[in-house]
N, C-alpha and C. Protein backbone atom coordinates (compact mmCIF):
# COMPACT_ATOMS: atom_id res chain seq x y z
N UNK A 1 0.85 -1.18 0.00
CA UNK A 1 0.00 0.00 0.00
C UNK A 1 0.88 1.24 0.00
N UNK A 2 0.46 2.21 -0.57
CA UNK A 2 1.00 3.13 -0.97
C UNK A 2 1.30 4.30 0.39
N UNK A 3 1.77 4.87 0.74
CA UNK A 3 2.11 5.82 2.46
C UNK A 3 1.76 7.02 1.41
N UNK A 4 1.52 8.12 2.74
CA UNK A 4 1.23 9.58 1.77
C UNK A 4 2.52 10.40 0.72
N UNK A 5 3.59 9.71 1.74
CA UNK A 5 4.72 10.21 0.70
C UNK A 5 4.73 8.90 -0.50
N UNK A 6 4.88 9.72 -1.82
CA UNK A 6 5.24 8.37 -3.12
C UNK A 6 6.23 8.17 -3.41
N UNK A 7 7.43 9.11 -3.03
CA UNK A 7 9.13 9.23 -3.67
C UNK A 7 9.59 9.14 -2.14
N UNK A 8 10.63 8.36 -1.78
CA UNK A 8 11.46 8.83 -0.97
C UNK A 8 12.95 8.12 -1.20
N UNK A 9 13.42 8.45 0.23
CA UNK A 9 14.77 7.19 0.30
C UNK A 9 15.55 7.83 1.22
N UNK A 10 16.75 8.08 1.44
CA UNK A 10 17.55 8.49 2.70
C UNK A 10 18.62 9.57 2.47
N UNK A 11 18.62 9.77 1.06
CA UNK A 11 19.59 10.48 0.37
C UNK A 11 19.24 12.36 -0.17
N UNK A 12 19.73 13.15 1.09
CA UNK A 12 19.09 14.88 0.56
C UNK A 12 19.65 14.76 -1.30
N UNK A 13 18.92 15.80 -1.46
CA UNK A 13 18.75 16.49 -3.18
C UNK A 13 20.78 16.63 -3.08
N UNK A 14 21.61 16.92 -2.10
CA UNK A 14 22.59 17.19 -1.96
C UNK A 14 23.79 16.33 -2.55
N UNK A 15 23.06 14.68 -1.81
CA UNK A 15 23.75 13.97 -2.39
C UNK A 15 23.63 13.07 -3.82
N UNK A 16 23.26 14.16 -4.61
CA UNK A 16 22.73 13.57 -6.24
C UNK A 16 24.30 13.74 -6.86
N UNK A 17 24.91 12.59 -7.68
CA UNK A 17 26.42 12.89 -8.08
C UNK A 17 26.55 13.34 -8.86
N UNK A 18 25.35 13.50 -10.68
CA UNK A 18 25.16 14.27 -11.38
C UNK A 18 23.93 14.79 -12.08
N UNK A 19 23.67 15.53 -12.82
CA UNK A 19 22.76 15.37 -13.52
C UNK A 19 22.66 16.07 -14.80
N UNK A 20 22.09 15.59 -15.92
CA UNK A 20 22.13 16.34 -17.54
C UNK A 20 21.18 16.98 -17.60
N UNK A 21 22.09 18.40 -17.42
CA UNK A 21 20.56 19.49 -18.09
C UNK A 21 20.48 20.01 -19.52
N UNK A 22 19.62 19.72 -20.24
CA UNK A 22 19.41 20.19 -21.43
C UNK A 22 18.14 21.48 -21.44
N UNK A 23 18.83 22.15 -22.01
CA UNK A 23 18.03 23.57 -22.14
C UNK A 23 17.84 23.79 -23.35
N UNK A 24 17.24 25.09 -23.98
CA UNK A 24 16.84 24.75 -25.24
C UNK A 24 17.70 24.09 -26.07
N UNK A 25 18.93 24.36 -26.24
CA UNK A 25 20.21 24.21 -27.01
C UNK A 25 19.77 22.81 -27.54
N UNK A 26 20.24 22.59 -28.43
CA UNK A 26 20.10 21.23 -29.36
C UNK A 26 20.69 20.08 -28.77
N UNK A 27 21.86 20.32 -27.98
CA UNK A 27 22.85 19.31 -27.09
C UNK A 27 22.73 19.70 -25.99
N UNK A 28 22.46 18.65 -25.27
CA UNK A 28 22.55 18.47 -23.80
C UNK A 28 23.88 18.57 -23.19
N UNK A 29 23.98 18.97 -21.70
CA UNK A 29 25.33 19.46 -21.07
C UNK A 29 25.10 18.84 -19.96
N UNK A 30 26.15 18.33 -19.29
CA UNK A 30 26.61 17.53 -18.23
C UNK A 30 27.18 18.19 -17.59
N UNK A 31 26.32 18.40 -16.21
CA UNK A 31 27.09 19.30 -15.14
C UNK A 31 27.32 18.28 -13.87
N UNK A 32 28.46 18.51 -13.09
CA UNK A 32 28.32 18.07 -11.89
C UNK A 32 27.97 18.96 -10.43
N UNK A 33 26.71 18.56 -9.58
CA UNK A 33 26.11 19.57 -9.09
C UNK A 33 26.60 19.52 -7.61
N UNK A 34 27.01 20.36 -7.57
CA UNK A 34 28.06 20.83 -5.90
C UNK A 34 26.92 20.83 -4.93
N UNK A 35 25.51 21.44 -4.88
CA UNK A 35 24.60 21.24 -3.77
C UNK A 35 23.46 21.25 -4.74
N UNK A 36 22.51 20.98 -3.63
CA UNK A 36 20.59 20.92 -4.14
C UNK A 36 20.24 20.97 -2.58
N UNK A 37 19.32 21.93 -3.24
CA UNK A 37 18.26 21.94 -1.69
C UNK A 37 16.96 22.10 -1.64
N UNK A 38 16.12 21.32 -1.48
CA UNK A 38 14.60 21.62 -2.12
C UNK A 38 14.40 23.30 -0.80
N UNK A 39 13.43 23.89 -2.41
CA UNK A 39 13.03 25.59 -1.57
C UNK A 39 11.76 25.35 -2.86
N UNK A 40 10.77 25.26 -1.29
CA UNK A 40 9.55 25.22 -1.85
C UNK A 40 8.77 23.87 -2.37
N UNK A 41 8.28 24.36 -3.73
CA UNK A 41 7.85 22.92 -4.67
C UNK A 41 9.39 22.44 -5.57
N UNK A 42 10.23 23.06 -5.47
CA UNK A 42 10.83 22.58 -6.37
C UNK A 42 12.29 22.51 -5.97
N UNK A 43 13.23 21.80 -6.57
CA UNK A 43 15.23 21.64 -6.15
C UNK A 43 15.59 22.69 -6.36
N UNK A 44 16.69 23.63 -5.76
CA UNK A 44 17.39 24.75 -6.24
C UNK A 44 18.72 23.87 -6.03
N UNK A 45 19.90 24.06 -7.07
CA UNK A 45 20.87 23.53 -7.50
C UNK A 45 22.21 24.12 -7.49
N UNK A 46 23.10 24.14 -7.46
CA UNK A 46 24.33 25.22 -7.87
C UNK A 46 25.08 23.90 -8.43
N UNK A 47 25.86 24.57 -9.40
CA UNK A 47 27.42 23.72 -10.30
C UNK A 47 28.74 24.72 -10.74
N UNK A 48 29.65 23.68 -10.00
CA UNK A 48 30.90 24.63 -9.93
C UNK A 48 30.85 25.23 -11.98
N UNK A 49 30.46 24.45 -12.39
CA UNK A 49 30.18 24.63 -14.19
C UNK A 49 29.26 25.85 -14.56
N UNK A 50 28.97 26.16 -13.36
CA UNK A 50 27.44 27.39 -13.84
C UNK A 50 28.64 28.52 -13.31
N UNK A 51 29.22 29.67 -14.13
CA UNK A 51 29.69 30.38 -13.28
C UNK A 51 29.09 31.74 -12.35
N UNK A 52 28.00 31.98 -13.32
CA UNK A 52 27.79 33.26 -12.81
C UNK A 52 25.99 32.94 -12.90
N UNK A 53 25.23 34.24 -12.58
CA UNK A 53 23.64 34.59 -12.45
C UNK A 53 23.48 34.03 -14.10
N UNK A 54 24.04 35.10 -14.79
CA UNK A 54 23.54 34.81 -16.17
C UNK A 54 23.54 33.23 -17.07
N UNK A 55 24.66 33.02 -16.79
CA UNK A 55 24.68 31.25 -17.19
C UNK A 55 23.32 30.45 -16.35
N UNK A 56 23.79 30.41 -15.11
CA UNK A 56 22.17 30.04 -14.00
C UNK A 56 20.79 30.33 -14.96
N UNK A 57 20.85 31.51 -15.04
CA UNK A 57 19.36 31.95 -15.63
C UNK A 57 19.22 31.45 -17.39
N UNK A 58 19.79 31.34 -17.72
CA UNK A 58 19.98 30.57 -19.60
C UNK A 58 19.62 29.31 -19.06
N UNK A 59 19.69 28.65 -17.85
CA UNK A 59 18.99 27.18 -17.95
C UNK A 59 17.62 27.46 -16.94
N UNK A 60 17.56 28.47 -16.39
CA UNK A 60 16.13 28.52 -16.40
C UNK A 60 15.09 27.68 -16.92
N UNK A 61 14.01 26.65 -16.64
CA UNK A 61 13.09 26.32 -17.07
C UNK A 61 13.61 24.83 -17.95
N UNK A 62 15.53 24.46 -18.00
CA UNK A 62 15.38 23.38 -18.60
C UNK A 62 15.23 21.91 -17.86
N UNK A 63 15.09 20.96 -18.39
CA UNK A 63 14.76 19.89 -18.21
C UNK A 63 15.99 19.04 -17.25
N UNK A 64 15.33 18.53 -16.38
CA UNK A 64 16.72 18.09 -15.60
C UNK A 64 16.87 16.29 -15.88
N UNK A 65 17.90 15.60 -15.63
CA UNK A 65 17.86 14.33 -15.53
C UNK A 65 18.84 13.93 -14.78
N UNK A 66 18.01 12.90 -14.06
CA UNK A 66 19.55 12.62 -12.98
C UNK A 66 19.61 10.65 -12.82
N UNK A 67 20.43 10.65 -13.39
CA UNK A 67 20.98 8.74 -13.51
C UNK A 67 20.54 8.33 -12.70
N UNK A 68 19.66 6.95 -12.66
CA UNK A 68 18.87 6.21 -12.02
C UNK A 68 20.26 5.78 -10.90
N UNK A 69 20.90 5.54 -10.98
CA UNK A 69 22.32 5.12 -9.98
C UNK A 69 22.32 6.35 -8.77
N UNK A 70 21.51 7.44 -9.21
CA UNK A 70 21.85 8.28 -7.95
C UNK A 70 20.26 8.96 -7.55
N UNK A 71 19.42 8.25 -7.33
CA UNK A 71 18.12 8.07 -7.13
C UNK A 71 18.36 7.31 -5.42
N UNK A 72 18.02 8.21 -4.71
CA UNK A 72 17.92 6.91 -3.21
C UNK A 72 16.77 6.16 -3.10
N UNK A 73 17.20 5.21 -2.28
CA UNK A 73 16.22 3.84 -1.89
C UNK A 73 14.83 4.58 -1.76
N UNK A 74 13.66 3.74 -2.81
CA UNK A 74 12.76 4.31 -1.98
C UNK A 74 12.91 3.12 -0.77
N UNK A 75 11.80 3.85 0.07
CA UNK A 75 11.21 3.12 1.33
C UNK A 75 9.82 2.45 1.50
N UNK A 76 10.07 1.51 1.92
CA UNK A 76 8.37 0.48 1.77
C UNK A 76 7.49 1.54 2.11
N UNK A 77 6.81 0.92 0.82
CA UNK A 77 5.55 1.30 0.06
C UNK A 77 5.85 2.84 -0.36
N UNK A 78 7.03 2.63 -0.53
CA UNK A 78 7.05 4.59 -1.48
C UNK A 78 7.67 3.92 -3.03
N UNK A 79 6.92 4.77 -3.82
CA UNK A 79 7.37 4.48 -5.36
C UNK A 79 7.82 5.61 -5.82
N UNK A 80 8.50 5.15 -7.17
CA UNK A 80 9.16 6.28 -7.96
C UNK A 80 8.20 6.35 -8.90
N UNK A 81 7.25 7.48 -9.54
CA UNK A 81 6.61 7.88 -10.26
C UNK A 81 6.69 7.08 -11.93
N UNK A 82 7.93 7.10 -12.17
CA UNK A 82 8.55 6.25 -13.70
C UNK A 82 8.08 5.06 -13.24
N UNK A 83 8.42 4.54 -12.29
CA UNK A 83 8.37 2.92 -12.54
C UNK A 83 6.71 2.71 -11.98
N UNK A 84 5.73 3.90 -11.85
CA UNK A 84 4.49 3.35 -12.08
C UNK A 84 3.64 3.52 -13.19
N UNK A 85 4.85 4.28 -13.84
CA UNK A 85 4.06 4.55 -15.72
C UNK A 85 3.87 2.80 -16.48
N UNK A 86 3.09 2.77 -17.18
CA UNK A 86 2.84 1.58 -17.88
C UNK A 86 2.10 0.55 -17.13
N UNK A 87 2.07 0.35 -15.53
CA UNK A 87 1.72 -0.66 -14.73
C UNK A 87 0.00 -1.19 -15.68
N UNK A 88 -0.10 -2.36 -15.24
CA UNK A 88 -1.76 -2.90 -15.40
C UNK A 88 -2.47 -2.26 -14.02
N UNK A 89 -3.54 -1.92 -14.27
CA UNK A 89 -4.16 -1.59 -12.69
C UNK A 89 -5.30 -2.52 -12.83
N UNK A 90 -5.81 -3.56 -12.05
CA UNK A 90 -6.73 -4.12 -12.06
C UNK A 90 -7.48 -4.55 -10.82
N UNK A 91 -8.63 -4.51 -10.58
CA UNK A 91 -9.27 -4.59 -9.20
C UNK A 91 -9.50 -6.05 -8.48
N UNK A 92 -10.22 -5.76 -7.51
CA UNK A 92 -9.95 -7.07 -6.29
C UNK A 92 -10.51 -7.85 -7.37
N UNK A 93 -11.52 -8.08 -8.07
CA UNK A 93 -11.98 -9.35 -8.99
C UNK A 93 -10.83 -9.61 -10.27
N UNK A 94 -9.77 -8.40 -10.19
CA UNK A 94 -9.23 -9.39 -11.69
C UNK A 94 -9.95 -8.25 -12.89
N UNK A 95 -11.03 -7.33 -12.64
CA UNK A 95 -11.03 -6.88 -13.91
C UNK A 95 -9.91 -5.81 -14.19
N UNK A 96 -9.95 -5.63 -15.44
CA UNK A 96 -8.85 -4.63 -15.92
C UNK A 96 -9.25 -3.62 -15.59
N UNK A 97 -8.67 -2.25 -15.09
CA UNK A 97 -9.08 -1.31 -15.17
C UNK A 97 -7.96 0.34 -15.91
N UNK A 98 -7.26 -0.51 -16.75
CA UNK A 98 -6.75 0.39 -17.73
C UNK A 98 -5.26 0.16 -17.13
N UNK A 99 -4.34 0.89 -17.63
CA UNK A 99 -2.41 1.19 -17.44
C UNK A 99 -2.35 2.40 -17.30
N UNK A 100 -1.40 2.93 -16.28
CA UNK A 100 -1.05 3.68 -15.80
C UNK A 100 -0.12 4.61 -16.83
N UNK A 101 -1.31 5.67 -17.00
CA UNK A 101 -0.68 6.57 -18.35
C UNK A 101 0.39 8.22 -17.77
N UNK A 102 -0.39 8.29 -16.92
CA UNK A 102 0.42 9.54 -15.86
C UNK A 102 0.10 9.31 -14.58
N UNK A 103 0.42 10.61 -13.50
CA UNK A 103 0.25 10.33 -12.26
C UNK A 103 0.22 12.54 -12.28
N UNK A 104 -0.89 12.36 -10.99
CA UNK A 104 -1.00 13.90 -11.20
C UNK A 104 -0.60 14.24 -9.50
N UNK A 105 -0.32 14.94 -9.16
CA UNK A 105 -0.57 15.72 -7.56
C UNK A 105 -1.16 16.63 -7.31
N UNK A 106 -2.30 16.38 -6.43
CA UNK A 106 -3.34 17.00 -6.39
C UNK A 106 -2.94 18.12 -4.68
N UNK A 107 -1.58 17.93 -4.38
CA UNK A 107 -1.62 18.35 -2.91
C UNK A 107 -1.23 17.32 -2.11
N UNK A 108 -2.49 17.09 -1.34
CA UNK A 108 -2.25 16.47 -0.40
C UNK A 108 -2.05 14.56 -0.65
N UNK A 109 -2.27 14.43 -2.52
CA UNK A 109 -2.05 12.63 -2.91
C UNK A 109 -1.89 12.85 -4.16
N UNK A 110 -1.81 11.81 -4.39
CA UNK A 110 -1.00 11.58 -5.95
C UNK A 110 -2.26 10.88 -6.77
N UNK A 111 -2.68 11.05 -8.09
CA UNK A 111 -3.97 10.47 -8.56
C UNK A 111 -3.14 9.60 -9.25
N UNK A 112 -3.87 8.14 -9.60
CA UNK A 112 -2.92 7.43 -11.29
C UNK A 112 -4.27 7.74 -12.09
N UNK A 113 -3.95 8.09 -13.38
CA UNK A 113 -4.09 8.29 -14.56
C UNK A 113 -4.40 7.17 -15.40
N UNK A 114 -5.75 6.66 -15.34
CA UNK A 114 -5.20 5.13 -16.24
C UNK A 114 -5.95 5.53 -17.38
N UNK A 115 -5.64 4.58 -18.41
CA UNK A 115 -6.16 4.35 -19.89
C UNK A 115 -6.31 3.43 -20.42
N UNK A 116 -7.94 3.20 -20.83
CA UNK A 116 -8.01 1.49 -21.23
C UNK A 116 -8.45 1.55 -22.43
N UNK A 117 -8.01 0.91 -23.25
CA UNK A 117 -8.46 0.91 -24.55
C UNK A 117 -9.78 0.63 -24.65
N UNK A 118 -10.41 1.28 -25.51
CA UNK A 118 -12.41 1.10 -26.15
C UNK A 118 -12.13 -0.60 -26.53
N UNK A 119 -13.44 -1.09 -26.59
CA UNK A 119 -13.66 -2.04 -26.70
C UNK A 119 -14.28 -2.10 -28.60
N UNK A 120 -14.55 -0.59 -29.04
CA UNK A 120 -15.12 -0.39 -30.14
C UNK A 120 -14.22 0.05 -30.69
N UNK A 121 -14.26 0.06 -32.33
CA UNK A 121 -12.81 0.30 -33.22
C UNK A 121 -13.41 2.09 -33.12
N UNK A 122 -12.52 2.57 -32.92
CA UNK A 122 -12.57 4.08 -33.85
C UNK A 122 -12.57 5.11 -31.90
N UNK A 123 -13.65 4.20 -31.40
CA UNK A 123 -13.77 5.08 -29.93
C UNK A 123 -12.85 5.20 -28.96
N UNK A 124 -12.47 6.74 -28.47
CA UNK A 124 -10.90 7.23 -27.79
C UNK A 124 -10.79 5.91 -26.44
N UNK A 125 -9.82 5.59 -25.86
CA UNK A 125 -9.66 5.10 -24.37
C UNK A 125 -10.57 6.03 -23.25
N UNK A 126 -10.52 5.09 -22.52
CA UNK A 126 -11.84 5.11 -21.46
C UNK A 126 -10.80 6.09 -20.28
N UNK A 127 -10.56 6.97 -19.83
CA UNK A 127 -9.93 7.41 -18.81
C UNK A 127 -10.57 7.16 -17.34
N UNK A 128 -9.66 7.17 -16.52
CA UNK A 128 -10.26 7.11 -15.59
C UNK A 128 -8.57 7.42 -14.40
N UNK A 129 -9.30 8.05 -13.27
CA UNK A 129 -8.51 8.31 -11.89
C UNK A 129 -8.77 7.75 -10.60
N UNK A 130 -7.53 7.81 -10.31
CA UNK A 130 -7.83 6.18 -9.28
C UNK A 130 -6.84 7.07 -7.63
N UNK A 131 -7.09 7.52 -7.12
CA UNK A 131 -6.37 8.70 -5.55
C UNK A 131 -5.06 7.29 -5.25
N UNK A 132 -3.72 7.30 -5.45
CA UNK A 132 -2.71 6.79 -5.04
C UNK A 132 -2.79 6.40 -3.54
N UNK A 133 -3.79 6.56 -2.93
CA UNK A 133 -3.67 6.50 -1.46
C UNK A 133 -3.97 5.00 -0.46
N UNK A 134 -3.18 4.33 0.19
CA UNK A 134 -3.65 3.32 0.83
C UNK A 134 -4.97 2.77 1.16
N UNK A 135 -5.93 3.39 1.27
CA UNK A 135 -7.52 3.49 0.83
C UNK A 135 -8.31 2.74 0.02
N UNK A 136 -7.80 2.75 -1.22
CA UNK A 136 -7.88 2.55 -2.31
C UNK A 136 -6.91 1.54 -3.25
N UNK A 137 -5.27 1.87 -2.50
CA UNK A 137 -4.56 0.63 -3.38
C UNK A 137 -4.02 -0.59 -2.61
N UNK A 138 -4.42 -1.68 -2.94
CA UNK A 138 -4.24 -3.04 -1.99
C UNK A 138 -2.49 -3.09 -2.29
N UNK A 139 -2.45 -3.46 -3.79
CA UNK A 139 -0.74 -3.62 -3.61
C UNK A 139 -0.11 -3.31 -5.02
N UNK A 140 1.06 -2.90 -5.00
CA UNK A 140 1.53 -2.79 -5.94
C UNK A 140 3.13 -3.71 -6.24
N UNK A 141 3.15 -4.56 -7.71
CA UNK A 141 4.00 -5.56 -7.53
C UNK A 141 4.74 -5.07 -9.07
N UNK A 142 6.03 -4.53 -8.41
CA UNK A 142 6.40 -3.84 -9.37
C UNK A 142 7.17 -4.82 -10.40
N UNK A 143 7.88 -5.90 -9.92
CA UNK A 143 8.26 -6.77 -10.69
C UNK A 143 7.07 -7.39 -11.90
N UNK A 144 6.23 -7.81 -11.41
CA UNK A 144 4.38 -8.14 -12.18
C UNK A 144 4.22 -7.21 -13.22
N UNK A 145 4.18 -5.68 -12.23
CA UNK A 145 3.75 -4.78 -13.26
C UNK A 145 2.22 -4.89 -13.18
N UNK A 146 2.36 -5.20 -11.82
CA UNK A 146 0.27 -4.78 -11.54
C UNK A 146 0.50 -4.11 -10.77
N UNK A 147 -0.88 -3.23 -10.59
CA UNK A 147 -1.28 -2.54 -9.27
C UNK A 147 -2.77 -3.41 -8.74
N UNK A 148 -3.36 -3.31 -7.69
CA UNK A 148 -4.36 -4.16 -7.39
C UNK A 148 -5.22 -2.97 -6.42
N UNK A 149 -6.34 -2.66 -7.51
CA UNK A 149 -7.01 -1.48 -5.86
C UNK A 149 -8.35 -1.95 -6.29
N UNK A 150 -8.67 -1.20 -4.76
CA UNK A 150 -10.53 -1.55 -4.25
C UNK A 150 -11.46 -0.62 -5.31
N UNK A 151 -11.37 -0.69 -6.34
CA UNK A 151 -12.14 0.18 -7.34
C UNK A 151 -12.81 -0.65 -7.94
N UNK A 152 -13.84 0.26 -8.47
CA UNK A 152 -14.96 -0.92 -9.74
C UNK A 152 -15.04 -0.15 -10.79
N UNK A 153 -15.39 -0.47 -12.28
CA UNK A 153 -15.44 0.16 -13.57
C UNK A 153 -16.54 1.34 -13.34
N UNK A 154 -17.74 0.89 -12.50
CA UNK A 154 -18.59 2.60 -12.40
C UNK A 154 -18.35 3.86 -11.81
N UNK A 155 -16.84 3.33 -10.91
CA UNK A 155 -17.10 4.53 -10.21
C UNK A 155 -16.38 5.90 -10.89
């Protein structure tokens, strides 16, 4: 079952060893990042490679990535968001109830996003949101690649 936190592990934003930021530029750049400190909703970062405000601010807004090797442990029943993309979600009977297409945060929980294909040729996938919260999810078996929650197709 899922705890209210979904990401964790033991390791501050501090001890991340690198990460590739690509900003608009066509090629991505490899910095190594001297600190991180979450302020707020989001990481603030410094790299001995960034020298000044103006370099800092040119990556403004780009895309960060940081090597699965420097990701800390999650902790039982905390997941990493990626590895619940694609899952089957299906309920206590076994029916399908779509794959895990995104995951949203609503605040105070995390929704999954599922998508099940129409049963009719031509008609879009059936969406549907399912609250990430112990409540609702019996278990998740990430090796399987199921999730298993107390939901039914009407609700």
């Amino acid at each position: 079952m899922p705890s209210d936190r979904n990401v964790g592990g033991n390791k501050s934003p501090s001890q991340k060893a690198a990460a590739v930021i690509s900003a608009r530029a066509a090629n991505p750049v490899l910095l190594k990042i001297q600190e991180a400190k979450e302020h707020a909703d989001t990481v603030v970062a410094s790299s001995l490679d960034v020298a000044d405000r103006n370099q800092a601010e040119a990556l403004k807004g780009a895309r960060i990535f940081v090597p699965r090797s420097s990701f800390p442990t999650a902790g039982t029943d905390e997941y990493y968001w990626v590895d619940l993309l694609g899952l089957d979600v299906v309920n206590r009977e076994g029916v399908a109830l779509g794959q895990v297409k995104d995951l949203m945060s609503t605040g105070p929980q995390t929704v999954l996003v599922l998508a099940l294909a129409s049963d009719e040729a031509g008609k879009p996938a059936v969406e549907r949101m399912i609250p990430f919260v112990a409540a609702f999810v019996d278990n998740v078996d990430l090796p399987g690649r199921l999730i298993t929650v107390d939901w039914q197709l009407d609700y």
